[in-house]
C-alpha atoms as a PDB file:
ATOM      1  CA  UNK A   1       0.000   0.000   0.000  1.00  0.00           C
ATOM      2  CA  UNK A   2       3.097   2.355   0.853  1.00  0.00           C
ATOM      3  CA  UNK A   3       4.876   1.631  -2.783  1.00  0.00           C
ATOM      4  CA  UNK A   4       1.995   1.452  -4.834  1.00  0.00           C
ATOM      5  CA  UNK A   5       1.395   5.634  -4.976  1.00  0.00           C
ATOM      6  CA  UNK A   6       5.103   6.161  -5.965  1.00  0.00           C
ATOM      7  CA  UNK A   7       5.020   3.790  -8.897  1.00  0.00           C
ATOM      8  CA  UNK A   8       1.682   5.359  -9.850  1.00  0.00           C
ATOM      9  CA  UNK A   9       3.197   8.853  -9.953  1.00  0.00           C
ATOM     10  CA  UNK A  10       6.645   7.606 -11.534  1.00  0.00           C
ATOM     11  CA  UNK A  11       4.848   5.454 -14.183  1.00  0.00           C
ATOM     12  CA  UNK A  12       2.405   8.718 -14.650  1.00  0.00           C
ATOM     13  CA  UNK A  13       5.834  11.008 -14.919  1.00  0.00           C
ATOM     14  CA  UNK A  14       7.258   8.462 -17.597  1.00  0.00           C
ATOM     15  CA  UNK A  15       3.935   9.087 -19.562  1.00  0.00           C
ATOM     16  CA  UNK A  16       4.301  12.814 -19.810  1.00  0.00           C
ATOM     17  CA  UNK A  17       7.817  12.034 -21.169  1.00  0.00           C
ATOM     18  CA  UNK A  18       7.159   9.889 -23.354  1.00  0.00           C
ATOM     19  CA  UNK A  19       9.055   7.432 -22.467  1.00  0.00           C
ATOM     20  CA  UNK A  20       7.585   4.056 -23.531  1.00  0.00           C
ATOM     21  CA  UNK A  21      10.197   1.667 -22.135  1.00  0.00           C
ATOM     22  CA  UNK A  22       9.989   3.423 -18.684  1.00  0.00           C
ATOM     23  CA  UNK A  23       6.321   2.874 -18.551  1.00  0.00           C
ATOM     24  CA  UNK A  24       6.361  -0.758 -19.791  1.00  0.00           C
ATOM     25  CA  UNK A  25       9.102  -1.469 -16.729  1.00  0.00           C
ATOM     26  CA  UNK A  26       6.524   0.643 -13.970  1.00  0.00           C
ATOM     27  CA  UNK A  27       3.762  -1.309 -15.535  1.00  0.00           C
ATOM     28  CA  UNK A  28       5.174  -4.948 -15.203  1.00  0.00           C
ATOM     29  CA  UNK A  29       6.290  -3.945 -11.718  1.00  0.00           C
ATOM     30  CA  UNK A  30       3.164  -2.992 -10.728  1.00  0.00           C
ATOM     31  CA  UNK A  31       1.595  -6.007 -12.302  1.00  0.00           C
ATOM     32  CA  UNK A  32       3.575  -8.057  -9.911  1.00  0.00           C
ATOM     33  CA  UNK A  33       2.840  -6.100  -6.792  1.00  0.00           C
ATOM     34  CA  UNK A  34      -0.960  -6.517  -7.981  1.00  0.00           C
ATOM     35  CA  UNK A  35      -0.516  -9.967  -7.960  1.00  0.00           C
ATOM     36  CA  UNK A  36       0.695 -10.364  -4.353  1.00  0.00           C
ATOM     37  CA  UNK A  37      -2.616  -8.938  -3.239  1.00  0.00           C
ATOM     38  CA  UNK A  38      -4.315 -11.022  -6.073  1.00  0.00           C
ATOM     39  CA  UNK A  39      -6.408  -8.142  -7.268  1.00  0.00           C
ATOM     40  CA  UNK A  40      -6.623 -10.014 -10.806  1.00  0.00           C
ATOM     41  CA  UNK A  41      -8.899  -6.801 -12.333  1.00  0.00           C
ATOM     42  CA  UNK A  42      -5.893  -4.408 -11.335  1.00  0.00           C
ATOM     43  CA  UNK A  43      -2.793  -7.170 -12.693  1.00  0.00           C
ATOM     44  CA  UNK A  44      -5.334  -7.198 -16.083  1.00  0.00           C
ATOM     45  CA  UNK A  45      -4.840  -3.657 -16.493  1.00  0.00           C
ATOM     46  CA  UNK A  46      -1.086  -3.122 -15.583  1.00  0.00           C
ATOM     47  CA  UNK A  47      -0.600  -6.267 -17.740  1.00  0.00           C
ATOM     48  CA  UNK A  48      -2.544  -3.756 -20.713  1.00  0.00           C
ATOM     49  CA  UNK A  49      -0.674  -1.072 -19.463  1.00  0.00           C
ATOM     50  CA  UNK A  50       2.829  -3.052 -20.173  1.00  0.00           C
ATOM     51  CA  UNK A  51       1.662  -4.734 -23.819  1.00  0.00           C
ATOM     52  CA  UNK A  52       0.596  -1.075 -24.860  1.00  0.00           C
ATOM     53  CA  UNK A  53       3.546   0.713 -23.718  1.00  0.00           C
ATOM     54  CA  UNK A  54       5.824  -2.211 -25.245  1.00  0.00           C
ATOM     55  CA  UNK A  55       4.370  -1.498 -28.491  1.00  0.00           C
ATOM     56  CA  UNK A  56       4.832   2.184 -28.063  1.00  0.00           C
ATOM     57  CA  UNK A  57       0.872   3.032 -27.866  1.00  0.00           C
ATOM     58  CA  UNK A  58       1.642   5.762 -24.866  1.00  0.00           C
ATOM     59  CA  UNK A  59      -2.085   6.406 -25.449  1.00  0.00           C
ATOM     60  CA  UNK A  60      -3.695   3.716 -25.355  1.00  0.00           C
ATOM     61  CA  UNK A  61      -1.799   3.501 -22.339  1.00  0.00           C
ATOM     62  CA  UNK A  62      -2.637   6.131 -20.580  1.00  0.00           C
ATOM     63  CA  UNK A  63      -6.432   5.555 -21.177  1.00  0.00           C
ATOM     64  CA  UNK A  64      -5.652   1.954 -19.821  1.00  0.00           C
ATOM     65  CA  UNK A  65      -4.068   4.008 -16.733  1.00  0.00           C
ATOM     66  CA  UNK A  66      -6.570   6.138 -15.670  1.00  0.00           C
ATOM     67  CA  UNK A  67      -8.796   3.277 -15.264  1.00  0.00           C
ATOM     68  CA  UNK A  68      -5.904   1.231 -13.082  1.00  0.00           C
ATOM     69  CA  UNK A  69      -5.706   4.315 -10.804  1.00  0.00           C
ATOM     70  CA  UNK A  70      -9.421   4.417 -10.088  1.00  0.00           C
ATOM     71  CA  UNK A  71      -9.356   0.679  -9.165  1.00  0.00           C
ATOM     72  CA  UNK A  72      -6.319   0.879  -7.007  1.00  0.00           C
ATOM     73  CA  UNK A  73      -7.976   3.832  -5.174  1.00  0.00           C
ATOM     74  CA  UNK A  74     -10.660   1.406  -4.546  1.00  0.00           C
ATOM     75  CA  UNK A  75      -8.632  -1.679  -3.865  1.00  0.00           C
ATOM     76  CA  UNK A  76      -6.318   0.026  -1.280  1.00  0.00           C
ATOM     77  CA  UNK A  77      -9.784   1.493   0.540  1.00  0.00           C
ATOM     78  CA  UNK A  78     -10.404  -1.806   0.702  1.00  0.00           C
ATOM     79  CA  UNK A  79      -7.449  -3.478   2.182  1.00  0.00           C
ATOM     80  CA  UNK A  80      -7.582  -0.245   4.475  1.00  0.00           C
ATOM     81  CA  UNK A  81     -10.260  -1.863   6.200  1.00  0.00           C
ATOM     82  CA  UNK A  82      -9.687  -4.675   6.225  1.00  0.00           C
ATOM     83  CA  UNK A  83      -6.466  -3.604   8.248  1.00  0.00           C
ATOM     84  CA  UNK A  84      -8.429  -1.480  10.261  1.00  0.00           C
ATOM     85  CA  UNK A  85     -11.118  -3.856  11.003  1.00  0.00           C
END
């Protein structure tokens, strides 16, 4: 829950540099750290995120993105309480 915003804002900061092969890395590492929690919806999209980037489809990609962040808002409220509970 503690990495998860920093990749989000470093793999958002690759985007407005264009920098496809940044994004594609931040993507597959968030993929995996999806997949520890075994949020499959949120390892779907990073897994998107990644295949887009690697073809160099920065939009697509950030269309794919804005989705991932609005799920991981929801996913880490989640987990939140269930900590809290």
């Amino acid at each position: 829950m503690d990495d998860s915003p920093v990749r989000s804002t470093s793999l958002a900061d690759a985007l407005k540099n264009d920098d496809a092969n940044s994004v594609a890395r931040l993507a597959h590492s968030l993929k995996g750290m999806c997949g520890v929690v075994r949020s499959d919806d949120l390892v779907a999209l990073a897994l998107s995120m990644e295949n887009a980037a690697k073809k160099g489809d920065l939009d697509k990609t950030s269309t794919i993105f804005a989705e991932f962040k609005g799920m991981l808002i929801l996913a880490q409220g989640e987990m939140q309480a269930f900590i809290d509970a």
